[in-house]
PDB file of N, CA and C in Angstrom:
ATOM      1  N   UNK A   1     -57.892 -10.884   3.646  1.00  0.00           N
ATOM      2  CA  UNK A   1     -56.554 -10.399   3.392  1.00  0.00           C
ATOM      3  C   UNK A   1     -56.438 -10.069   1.898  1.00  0.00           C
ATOM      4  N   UNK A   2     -56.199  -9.109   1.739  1.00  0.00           N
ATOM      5  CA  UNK A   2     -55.365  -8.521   0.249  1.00  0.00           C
ATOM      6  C   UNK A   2     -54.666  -8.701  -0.097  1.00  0.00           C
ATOM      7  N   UNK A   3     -54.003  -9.130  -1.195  1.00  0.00           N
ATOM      8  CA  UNK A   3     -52.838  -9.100  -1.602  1.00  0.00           C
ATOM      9  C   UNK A   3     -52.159  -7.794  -2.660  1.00  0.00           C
ATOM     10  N   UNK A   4     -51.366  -7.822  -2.243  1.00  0.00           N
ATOM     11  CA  UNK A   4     -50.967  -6.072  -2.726  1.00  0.00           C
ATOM     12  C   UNK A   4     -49.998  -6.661  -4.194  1.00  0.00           C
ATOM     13  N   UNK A   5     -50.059  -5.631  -5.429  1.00  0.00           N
ATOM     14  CA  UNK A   5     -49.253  -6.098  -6.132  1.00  0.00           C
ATOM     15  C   UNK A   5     -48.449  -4.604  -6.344  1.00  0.00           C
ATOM     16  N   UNK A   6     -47.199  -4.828  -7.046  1.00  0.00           N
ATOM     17  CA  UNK A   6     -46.029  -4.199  -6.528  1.00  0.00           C
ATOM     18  C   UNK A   6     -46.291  -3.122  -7.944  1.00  0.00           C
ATOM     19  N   UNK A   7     -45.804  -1.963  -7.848  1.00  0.00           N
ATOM     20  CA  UNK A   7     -45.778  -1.109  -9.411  1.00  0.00           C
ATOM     21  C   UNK A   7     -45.145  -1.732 -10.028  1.00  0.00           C
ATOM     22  N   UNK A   8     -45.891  -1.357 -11.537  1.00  0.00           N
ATOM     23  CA  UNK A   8     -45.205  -1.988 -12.887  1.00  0.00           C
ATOM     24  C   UNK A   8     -44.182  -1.535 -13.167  1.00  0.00           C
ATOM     25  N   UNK A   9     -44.000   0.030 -12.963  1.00  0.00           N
ATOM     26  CA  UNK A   9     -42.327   0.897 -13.311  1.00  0.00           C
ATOM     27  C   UNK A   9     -41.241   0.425 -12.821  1.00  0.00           C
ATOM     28  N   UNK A  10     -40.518  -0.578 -12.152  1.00  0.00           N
ATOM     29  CA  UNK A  10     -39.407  -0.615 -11.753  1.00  0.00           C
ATOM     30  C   UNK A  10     -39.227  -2.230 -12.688  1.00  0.00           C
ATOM     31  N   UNK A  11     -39.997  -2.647 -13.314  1.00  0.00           N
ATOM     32  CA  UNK A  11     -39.992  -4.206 -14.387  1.00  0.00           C
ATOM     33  C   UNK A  11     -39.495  -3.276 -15.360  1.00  0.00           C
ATOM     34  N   UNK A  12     -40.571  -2.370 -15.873  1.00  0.00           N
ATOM     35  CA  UNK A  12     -40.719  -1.706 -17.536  1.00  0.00           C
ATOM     36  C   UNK A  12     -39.379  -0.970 -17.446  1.00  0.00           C
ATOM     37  N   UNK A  13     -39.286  -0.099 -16.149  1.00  0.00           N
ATOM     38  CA  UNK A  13     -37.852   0.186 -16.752  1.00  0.00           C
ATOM     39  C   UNK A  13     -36.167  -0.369 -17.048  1.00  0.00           C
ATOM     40  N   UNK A  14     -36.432  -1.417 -16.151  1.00  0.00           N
ATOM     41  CA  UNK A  14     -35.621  -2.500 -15.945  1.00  0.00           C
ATOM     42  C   UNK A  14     -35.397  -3.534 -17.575  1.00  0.00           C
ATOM     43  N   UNK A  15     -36.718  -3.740 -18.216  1.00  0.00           N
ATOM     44  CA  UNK A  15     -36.471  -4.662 -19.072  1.00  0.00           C
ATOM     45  C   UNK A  15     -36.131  -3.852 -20.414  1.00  0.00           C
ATOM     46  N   UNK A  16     -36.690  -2.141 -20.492  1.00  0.00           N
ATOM     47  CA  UNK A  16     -36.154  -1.376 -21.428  1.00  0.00           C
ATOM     48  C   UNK A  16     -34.573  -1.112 -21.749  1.00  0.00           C
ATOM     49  N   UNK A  17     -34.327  -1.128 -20.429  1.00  0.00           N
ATOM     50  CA  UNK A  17     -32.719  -0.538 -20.271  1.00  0.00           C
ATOM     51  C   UNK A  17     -31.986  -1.725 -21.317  1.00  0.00           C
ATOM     52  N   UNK A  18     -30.711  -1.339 -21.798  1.00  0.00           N
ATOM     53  CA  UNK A  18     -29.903  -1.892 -22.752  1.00  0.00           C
ATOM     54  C   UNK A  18     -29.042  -2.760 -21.901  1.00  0.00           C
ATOM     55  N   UNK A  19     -28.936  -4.198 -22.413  1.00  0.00           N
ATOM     56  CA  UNK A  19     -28.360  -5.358 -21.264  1.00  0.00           C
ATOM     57  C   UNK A  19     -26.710  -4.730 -21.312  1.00  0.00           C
ATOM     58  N   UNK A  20     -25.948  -4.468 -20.375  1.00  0.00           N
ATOM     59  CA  UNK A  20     -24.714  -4.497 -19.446  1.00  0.00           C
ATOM     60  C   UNK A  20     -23.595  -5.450 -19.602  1.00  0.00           C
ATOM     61  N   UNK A  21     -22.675  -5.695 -20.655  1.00  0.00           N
ATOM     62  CA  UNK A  21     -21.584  -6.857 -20.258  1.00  0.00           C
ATOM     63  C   UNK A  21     -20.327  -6.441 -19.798  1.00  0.00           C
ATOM     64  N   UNK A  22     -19.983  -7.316 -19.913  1.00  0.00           N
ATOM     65  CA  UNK A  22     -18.366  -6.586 -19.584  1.00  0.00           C
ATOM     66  C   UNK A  22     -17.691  -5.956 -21.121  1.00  0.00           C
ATOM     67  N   UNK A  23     -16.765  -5.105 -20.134  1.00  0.00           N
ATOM     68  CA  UNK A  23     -16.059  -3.997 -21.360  1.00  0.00           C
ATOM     69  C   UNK A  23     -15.318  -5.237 -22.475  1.00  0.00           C
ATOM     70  N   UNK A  24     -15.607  -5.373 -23.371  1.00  0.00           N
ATOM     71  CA  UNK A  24     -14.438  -6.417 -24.340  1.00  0.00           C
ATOM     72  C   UNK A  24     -14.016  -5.862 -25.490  1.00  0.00           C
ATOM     73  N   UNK A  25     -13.276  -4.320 -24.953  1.00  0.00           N
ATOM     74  CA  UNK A  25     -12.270  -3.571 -25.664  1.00  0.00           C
ATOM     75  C   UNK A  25     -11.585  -4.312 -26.041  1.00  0.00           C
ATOM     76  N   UNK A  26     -10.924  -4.020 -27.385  1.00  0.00           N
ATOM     77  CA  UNK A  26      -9.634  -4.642 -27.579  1.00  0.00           C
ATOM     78  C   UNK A  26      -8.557  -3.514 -28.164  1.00  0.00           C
ATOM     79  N   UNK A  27      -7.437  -3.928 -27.744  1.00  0.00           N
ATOM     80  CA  UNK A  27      -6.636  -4.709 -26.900  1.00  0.00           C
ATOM     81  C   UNK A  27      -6.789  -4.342 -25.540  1.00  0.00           C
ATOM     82  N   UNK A  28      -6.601  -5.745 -24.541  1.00  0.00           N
ATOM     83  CA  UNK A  28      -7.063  -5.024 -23.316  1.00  0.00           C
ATOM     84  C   UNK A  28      -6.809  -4.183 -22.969  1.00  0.00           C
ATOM     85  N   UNK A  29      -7.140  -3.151 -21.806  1.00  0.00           N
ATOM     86  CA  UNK A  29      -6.074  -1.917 -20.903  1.00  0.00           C
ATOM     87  C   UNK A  29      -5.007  -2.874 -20.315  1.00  0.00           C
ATOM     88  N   UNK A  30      -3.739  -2.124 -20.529  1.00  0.00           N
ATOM     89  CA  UNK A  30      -2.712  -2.693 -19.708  1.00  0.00           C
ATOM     90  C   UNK A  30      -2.935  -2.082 -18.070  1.00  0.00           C
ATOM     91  N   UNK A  31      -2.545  -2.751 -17.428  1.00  0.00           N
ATOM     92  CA  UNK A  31      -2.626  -2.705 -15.724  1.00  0.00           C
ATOM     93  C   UNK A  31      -1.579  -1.556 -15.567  1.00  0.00           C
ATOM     94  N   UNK A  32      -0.918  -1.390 -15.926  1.00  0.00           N
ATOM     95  CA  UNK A  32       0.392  -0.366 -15.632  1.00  0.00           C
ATOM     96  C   UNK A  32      -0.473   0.969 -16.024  1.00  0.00           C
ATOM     97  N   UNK A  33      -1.347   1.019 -17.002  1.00  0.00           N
ATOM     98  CA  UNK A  33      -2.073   2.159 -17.495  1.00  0.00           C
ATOM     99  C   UNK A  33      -3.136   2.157 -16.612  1.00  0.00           C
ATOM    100  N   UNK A  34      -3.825   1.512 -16.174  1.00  0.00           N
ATOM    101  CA  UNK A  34      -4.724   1.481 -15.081  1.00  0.00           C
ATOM    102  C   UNK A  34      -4.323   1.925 -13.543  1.00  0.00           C
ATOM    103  N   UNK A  35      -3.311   1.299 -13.287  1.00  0.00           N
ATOM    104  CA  UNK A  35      -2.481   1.884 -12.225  1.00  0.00           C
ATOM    105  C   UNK A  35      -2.131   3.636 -12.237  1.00  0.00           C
ATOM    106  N   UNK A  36      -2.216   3.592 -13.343  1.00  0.00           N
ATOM    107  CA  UNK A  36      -1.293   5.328 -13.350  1.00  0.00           C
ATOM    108  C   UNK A  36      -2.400   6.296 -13.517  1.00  0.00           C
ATOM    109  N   UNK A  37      -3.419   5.631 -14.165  1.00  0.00           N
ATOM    110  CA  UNK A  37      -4.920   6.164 -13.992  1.00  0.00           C
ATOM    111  C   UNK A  37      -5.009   6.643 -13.040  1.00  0.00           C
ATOM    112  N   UNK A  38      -4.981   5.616 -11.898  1.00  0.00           N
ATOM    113  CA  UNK A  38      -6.098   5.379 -10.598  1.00  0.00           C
ATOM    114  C   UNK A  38      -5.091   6.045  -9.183  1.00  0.00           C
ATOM    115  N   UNK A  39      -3.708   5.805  -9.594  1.00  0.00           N
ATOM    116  CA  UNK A  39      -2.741   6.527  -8.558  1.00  0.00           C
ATOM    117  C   UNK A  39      -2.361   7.690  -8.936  1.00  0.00           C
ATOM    118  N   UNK A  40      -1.851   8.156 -10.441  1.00  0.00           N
ATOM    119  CA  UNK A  40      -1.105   8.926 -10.864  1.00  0.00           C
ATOM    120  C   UNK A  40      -0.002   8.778 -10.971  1.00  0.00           C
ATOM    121  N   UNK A  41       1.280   7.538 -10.482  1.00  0.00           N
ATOM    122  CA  UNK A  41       2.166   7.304 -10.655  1.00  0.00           C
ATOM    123  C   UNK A  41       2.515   6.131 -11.613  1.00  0.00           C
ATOM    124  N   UNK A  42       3.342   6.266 -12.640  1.00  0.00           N
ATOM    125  CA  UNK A  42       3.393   5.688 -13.936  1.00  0.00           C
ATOM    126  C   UNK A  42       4.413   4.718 -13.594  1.00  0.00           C
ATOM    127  N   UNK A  43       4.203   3.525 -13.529  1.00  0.00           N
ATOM    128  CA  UNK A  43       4.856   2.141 -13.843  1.00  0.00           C
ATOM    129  C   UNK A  43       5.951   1.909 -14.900  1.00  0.00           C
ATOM    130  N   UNK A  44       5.249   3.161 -15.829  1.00  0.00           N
ATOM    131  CA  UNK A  44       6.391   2.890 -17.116  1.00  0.00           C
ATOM    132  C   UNK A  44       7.418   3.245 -16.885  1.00  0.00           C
ATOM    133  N   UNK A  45       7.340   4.110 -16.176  1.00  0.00           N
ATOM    134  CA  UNK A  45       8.846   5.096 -16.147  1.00  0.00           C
ATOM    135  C   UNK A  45      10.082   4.563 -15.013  1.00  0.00           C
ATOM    136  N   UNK A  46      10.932   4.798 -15.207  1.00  0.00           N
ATOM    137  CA  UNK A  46      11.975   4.398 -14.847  1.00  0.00           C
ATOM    138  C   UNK A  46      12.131   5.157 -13.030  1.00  0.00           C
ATOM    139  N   UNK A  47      12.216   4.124 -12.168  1.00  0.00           N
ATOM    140  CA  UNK A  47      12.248   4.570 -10.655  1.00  0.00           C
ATOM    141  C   UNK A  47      13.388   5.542 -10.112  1.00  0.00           C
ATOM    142  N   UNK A  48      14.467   5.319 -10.749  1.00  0.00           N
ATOM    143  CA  UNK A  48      15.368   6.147 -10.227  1.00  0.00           C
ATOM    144  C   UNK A  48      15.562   7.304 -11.064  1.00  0.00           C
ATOM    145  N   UNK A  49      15.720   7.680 -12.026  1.00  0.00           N
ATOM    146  CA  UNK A  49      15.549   9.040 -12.895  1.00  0.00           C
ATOM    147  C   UNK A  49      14.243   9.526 -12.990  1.00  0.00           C
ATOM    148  N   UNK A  50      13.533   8.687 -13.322  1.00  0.00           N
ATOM    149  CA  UNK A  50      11.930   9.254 -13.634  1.00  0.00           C
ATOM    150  C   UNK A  50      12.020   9.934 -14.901  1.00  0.00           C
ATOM    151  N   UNK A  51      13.173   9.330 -16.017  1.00  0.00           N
ATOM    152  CA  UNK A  51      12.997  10.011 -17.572  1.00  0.00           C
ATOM    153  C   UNK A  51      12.965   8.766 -18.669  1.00  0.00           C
ATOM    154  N   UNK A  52      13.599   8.010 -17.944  1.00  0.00           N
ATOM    155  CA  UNK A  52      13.829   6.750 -19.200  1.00  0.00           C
ATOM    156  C   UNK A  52      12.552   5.779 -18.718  1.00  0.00           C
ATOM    157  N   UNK A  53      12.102   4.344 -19.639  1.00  0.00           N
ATOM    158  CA  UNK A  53      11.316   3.903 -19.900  1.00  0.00           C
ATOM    159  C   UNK A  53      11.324   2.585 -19.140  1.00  0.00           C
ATOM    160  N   UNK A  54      10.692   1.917 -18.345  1.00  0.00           N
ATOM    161  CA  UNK A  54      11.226   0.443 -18.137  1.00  0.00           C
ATOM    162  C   UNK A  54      10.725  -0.376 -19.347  1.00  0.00           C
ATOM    163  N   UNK A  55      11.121  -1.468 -19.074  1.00  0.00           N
ATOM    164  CA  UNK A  55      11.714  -2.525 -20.865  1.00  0.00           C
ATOM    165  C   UNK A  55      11.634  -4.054 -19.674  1.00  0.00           C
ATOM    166  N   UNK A  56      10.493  -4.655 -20.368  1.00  0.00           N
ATOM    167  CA  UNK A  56      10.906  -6.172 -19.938  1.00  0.00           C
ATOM    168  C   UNK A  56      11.916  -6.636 -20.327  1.00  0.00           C
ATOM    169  N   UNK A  57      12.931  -7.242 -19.675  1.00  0.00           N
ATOM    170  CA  UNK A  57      14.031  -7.895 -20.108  1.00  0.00           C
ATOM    171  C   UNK A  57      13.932  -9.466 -19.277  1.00  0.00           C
ATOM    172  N   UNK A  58      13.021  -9.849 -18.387  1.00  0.00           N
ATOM    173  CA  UNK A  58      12.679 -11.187 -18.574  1.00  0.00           C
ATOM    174  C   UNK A  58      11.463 -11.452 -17.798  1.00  0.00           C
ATOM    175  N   UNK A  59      10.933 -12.567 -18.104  1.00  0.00           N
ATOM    176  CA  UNK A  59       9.685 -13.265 -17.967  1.00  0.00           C
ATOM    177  C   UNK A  59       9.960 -14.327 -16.665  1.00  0.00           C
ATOM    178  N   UNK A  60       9.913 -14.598 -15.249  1.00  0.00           N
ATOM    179  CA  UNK A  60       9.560 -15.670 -14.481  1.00  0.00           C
ATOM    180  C   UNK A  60       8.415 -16.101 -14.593  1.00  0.00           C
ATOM    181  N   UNK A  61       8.290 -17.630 -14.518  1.00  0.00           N
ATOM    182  CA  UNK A  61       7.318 -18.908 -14.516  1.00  0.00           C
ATOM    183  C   UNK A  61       6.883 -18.388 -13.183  1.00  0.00           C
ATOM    184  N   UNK A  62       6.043 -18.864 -12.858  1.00  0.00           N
ATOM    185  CA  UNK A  62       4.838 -19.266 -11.785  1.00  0.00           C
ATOM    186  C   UNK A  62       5.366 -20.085 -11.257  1.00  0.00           C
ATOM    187  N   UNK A  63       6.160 -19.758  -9.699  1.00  0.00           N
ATOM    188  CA  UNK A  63       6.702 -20.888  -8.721  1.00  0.00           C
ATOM    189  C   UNK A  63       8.000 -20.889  -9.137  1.00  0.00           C
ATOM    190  N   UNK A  64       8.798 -20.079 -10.199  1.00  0.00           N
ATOM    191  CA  UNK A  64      10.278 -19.965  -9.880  1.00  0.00           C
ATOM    192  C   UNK A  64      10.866 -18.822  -9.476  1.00  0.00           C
ATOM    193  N   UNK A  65      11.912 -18.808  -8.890  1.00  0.00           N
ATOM    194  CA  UNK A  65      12.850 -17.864  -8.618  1.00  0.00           C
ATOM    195  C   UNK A  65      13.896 -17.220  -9.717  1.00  0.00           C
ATOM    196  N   UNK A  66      14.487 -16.262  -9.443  1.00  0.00           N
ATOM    197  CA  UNK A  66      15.416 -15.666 -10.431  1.00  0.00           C
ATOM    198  C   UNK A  66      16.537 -16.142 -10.052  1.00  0.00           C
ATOM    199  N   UNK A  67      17.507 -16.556 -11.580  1.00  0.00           N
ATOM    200  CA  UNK A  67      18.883 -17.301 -11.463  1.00  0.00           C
ATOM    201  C   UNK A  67      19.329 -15.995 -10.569  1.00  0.00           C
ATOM    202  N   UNK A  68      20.286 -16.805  -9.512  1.00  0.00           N
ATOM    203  CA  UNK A  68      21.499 -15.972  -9.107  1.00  0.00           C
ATOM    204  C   UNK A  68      22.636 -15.415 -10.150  1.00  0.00           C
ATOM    205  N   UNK A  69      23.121 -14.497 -10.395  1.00  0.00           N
ATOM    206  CA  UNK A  69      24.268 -13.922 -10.895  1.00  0.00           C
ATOM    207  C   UNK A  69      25.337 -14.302 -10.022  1.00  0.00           C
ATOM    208  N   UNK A  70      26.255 -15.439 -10.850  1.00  0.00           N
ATOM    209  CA  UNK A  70      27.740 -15.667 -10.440  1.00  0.00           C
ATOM    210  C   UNK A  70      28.829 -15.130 -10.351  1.00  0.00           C
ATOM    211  N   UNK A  71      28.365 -13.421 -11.062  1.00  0.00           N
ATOM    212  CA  UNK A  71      29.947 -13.280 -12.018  1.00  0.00           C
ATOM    213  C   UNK A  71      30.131 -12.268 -10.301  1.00  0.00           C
TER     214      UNK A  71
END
């Protein structure tokens, strides 16, 4: 029985190639820009006009709900 050995070209080119990490752009891509990338529809913009900008105006915790409005 023989034993067969495998070509050298798929090592040599493998160990030439330049090592691969992850992208560690900074500042990250925002997801809203990624989204509008990948759909074409922009997150930023405002849903019912489609001219003005949306604006965080608040932050929920992880596992809460939004206060009810009393008035």
């Amino acid at each position: 029985m023989s034993a067969m050995t495998p070509p050298s070209w798929p090592c040599s080119a493998a160990c030439s190639a330049s090592p691969r990490g992850p992208d560690l752009s900074w500042p990250p891509p925002d997801y809203r820009d990624h989204f509008e990338q990948l759909s074409g529809e922009a997150l930023h913009d405002c849903p019912a006009c489609h001219h003005g900008r949306m604006q965080v105006v608040d932050t929920l915790r992880p596992g809460t709900s939004p206060s009810e409005d009393s008035s």
